[in-house]
PDB file of N, CA and C in Angstrom:
ATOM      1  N   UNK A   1     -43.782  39.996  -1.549  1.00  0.00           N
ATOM      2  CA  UNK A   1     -42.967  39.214  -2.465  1.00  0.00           C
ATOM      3  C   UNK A   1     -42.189  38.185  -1.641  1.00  0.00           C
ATOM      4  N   UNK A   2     -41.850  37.054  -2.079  1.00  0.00           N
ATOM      5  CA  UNK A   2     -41.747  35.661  -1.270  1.00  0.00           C
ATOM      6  C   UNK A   2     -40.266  36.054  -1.800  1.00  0.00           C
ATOM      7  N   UNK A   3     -39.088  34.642  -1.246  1.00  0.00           N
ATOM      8  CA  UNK A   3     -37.818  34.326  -1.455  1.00  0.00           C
ATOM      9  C   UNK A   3     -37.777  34.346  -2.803  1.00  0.00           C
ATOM     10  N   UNK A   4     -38.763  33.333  -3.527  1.00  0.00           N
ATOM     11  CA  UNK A   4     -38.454  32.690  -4.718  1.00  0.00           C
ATOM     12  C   UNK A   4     -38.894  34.249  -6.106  1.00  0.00           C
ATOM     13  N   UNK A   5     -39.923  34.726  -5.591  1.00  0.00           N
ATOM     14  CA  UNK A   5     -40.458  35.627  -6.344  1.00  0.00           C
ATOM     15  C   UNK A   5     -39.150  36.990  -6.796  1.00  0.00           C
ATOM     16  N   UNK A   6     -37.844  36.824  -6.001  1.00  0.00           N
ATOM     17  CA  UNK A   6     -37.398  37.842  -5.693  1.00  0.00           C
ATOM     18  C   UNK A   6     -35.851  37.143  -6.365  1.00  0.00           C
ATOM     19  N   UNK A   7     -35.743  35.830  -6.099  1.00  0.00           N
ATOM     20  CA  UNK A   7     -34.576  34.931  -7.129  1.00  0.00           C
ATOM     21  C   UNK A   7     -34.869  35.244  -8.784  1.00  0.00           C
ATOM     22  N   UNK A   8     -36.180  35.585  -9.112  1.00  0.00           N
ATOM     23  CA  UNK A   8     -36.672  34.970 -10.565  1.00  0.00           C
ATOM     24  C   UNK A   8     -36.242  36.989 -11.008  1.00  0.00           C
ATOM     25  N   UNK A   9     -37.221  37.203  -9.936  1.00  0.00           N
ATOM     26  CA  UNK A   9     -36.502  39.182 -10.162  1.00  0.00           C
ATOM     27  C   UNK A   9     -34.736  39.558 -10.512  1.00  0.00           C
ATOM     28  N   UNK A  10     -34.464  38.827  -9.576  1.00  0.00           N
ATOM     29  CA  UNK A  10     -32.692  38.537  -9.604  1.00  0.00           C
ATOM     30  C   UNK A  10     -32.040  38.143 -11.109  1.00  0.00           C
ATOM     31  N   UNK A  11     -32.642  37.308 -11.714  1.00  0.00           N
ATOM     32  CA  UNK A  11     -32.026  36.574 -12.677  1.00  0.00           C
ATOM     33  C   UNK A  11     -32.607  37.429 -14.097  1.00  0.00           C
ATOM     34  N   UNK A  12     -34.059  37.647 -13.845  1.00  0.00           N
ATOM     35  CA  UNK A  12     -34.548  38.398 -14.696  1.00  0.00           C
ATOM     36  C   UNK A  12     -33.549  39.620 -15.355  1.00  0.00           C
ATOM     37  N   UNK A  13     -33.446  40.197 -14.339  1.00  0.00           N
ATOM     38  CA  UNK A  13     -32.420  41.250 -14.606  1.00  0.00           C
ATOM     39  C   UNK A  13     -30.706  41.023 -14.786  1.00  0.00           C
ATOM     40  N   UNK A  14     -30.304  39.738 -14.946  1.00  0.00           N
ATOM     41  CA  UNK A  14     -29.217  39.419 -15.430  1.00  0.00           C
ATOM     42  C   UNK A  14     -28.395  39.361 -14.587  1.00  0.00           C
ATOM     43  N   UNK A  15     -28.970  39.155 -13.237  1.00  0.00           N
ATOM     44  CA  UNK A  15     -27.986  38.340 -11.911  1.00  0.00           C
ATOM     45  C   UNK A  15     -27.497  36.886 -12.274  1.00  0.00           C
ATOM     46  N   UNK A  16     -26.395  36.799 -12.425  1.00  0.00           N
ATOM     47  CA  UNK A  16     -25.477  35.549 -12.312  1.00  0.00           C
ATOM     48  C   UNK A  16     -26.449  34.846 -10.950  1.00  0.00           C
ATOM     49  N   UNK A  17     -26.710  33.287 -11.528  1.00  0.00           N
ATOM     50  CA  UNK A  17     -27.252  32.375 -10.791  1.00  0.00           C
ATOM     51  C   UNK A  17     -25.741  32.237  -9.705  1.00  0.00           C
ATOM     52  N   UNK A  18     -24.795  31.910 -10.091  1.00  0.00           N
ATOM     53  CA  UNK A  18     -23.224  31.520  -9.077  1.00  0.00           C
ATOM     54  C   UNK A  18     -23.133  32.708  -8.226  1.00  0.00           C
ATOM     55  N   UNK A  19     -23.746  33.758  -7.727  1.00  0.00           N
ATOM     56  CA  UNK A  19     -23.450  34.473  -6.661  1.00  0.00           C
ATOM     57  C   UNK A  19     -24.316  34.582  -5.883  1.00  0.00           C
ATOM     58  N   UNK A  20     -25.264  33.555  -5.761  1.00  0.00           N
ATOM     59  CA  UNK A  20     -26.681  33.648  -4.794  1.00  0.00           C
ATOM     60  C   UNK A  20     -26.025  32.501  -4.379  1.00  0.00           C
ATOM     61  N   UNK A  21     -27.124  32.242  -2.641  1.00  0.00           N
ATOM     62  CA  UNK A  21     -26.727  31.621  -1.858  1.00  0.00           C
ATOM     63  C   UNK A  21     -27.449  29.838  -2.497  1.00  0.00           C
ATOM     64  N   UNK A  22     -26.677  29.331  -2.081  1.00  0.00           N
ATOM     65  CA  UNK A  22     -27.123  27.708  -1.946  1.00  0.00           C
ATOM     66  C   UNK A  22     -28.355  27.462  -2.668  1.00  0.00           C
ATOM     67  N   UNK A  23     -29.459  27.486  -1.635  1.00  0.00           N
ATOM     68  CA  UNK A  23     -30.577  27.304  -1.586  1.00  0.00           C
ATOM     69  C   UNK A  23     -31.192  28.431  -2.794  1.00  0.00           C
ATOM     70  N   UNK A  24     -30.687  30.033  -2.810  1.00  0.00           N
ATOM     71  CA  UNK A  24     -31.383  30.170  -4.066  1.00  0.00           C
ATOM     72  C   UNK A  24     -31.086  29.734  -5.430  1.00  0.00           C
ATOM     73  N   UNK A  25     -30.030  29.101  -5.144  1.00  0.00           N
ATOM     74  CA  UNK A  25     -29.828  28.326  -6.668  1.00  0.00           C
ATOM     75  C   UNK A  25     -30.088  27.168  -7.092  1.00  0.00           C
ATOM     76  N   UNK A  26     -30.250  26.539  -5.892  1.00  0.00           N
ATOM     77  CA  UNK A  26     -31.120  25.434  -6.502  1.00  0.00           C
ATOM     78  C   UNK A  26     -32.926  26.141  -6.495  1.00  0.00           C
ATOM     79  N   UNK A  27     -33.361  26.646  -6.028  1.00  0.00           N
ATOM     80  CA  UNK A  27     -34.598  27.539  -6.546  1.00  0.00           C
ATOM     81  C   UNK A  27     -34.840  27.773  -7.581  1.00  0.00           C
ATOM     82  N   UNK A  28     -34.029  28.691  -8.160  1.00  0.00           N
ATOM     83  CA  UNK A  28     -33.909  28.920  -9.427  1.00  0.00           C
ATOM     84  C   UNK A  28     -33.568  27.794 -10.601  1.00  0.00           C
ATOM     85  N   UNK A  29     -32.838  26.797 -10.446  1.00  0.00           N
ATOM     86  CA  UNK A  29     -32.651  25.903 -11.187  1.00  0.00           C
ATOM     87  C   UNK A  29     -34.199  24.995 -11.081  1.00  0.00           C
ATOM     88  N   UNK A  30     -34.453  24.777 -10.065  1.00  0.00           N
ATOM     89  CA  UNK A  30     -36.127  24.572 -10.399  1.00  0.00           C
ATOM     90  C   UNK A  30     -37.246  25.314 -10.881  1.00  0.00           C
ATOM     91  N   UNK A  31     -37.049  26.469 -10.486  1.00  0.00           N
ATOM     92  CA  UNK A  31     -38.089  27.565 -11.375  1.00  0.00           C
ATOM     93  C   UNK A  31     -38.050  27.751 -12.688  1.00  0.00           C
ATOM     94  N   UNK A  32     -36.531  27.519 -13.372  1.00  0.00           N
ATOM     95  CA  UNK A  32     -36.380  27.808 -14.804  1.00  0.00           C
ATOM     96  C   UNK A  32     -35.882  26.656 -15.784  1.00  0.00           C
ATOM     97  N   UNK A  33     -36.002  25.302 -14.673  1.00  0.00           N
ATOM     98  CA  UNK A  33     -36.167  24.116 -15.442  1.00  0.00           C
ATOM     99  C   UNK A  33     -34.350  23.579 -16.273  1.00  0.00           C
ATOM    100  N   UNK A  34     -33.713  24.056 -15.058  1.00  0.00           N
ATOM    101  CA  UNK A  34     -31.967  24.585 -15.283  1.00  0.00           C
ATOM    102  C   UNK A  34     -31.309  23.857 -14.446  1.00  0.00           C
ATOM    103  N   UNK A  35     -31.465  22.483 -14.188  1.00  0.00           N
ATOM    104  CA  UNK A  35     -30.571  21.413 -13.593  1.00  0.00           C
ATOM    105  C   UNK A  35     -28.967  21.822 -13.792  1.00  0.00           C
ATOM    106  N   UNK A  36     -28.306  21.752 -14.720  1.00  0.00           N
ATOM    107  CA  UNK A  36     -26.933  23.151 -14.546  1.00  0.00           C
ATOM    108  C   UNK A  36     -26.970  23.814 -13.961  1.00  0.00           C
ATOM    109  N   UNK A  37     -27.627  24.606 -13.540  1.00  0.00           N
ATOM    110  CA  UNK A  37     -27.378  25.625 -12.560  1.00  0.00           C
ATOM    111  C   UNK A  37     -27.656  25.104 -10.506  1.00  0.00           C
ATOM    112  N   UNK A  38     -27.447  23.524 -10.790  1.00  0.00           N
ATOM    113  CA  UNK A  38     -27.309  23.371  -9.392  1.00  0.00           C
ATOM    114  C   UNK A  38     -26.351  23.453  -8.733  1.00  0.00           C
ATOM    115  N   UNK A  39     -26.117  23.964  -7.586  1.00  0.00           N
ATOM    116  CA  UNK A  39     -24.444  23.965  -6.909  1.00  0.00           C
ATOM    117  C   UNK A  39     -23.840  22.881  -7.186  1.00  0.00           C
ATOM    118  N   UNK A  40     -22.577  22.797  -6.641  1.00  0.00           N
ATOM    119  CA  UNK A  40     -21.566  21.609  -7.079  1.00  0.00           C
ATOM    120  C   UNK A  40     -22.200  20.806  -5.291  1.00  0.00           C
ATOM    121  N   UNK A  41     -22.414  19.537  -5.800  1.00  0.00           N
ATOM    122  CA  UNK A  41     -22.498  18.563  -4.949  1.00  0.00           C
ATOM    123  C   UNK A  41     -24.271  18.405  -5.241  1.00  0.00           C
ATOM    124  N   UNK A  42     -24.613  18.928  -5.801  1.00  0.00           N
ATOM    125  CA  UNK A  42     -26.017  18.608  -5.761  1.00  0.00           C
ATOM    126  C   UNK A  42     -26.462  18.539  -7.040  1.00  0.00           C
ATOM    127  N   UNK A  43     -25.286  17.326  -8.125  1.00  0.00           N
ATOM    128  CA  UNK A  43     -26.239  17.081  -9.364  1.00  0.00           C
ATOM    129  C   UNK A  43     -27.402  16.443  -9.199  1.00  0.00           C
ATOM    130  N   UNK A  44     -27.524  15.764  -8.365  1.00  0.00           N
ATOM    131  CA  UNK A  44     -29.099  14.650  -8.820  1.00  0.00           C
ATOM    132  C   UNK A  44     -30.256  15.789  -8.142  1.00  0.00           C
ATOM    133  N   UNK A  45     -31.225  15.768  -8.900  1.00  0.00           N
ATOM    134  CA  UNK A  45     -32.723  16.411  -8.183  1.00  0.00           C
ATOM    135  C   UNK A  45     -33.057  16.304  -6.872  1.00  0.00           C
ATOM    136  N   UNK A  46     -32.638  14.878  -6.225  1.00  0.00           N
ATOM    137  CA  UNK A  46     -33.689  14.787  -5.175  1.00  0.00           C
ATOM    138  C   UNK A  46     -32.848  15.186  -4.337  1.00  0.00           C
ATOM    139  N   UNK A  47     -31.112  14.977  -4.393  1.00  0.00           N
ATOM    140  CA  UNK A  47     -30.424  15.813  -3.247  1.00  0.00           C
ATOM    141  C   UNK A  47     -30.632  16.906  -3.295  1.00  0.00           C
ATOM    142  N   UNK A  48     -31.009  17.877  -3.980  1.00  0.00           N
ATOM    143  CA  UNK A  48     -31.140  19.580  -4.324  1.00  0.00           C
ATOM    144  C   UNK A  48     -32.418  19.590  -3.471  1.00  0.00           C
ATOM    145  N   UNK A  49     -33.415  18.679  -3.874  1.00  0.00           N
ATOM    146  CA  UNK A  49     -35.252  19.289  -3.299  1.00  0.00           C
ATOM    147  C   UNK A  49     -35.038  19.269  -1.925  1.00  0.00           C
ATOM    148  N   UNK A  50     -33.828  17.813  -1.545  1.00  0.00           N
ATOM    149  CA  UNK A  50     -33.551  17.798   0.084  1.00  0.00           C
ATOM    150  C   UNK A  50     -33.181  18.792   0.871  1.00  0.00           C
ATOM    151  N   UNK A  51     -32.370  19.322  -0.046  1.00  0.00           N
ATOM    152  CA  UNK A  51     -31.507  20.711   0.681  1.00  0.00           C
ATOM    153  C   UNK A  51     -32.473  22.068   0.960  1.00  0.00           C
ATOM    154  N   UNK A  52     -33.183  21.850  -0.415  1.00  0.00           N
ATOM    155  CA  UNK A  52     -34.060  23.072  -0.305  1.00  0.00           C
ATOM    156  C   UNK A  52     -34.988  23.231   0.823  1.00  0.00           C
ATOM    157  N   UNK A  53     -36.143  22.354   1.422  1.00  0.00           N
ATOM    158  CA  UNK A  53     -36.569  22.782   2.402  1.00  0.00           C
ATOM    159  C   UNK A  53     -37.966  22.529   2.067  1.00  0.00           C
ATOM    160  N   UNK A  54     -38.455  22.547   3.418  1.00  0.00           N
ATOM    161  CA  UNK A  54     -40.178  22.549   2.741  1.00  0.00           C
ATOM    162  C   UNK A  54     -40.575  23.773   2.643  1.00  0.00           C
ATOM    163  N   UNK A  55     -40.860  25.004   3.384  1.00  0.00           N
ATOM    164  CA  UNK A  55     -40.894  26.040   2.709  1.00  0.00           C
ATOM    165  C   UNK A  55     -40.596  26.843   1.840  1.00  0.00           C
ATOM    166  N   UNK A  56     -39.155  26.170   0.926  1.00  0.00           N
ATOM    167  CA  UNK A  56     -38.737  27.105  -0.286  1.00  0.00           C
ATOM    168  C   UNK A  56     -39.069  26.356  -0.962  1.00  0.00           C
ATOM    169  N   UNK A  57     -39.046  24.785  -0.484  1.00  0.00           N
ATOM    170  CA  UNK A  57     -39.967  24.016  -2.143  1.00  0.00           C
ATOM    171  C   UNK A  57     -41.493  24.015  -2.836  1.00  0.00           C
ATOM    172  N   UNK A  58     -42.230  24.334  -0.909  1.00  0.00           N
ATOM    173  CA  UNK A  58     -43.946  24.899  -1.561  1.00  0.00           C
ATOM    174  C   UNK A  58     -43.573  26.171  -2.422  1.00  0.00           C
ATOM    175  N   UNK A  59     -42.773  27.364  -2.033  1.00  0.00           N
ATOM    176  CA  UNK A  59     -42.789  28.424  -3.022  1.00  0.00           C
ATOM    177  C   UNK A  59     -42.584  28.431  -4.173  1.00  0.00           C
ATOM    178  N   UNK A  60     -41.499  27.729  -4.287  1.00  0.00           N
ATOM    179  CA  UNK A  60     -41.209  26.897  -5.713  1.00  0.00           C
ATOM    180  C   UNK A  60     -42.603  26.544  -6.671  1.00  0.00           C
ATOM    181  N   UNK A  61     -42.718  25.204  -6.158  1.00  0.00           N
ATOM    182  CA  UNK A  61     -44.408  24.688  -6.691  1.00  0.00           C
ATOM    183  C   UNK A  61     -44.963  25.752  -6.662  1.00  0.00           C
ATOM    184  N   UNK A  62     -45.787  26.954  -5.938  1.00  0.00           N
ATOM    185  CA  UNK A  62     -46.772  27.733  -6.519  1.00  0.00           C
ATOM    186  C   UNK A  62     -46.216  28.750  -7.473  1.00  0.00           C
ATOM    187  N   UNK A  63     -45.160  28.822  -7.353  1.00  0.00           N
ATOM    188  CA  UNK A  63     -44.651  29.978  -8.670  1.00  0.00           C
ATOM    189  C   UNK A  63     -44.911  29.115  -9.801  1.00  0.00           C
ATOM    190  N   UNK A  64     -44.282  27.870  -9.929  1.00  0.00           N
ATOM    191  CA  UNK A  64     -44.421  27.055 -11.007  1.00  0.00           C
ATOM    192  C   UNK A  64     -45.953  27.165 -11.471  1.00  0.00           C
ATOM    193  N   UNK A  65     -46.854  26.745 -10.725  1.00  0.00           N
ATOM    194  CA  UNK A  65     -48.679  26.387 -10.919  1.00  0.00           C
ATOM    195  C   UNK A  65     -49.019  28.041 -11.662  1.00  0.00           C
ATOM    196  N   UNK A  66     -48.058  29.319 -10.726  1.00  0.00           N
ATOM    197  CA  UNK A  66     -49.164  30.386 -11.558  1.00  0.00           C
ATOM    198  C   UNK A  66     -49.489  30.609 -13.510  1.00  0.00           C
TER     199      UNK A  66
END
């Protein structure tokens, strides 16, 4: 099970997005299509995808594709 696979487990079960770190919340705000739920300083998209990384953003994309 990857980072992202384990954010979506998190939330599934009624984990508050505001107590995960940084990066999994903007994850999650991309996985569930939840621009609100980006940290403070990172309203626009492309500062969030910046922050995220290239390895948490490919995980991202293939969760999205399954």
């Amino acid at each position: 099970m990857n980072g992202v696979e384990r954010v979506v487990e998190r939330i599934q079960a009624g984990e508050d997005v505001s107590v995960m770190s940084c990066g999994e919340q903007i994850a999650a705000a991309f996985v569930f299509n939840r621009m609100d739920w980006l940290p403070t300083g990172y309203e626009h998209p492309l500062d969030a995808l910046d922050r995220l990384g290239a390895n948490w953003l490919q995980m991202v994309i293939e969760y999205h594709r399954r």
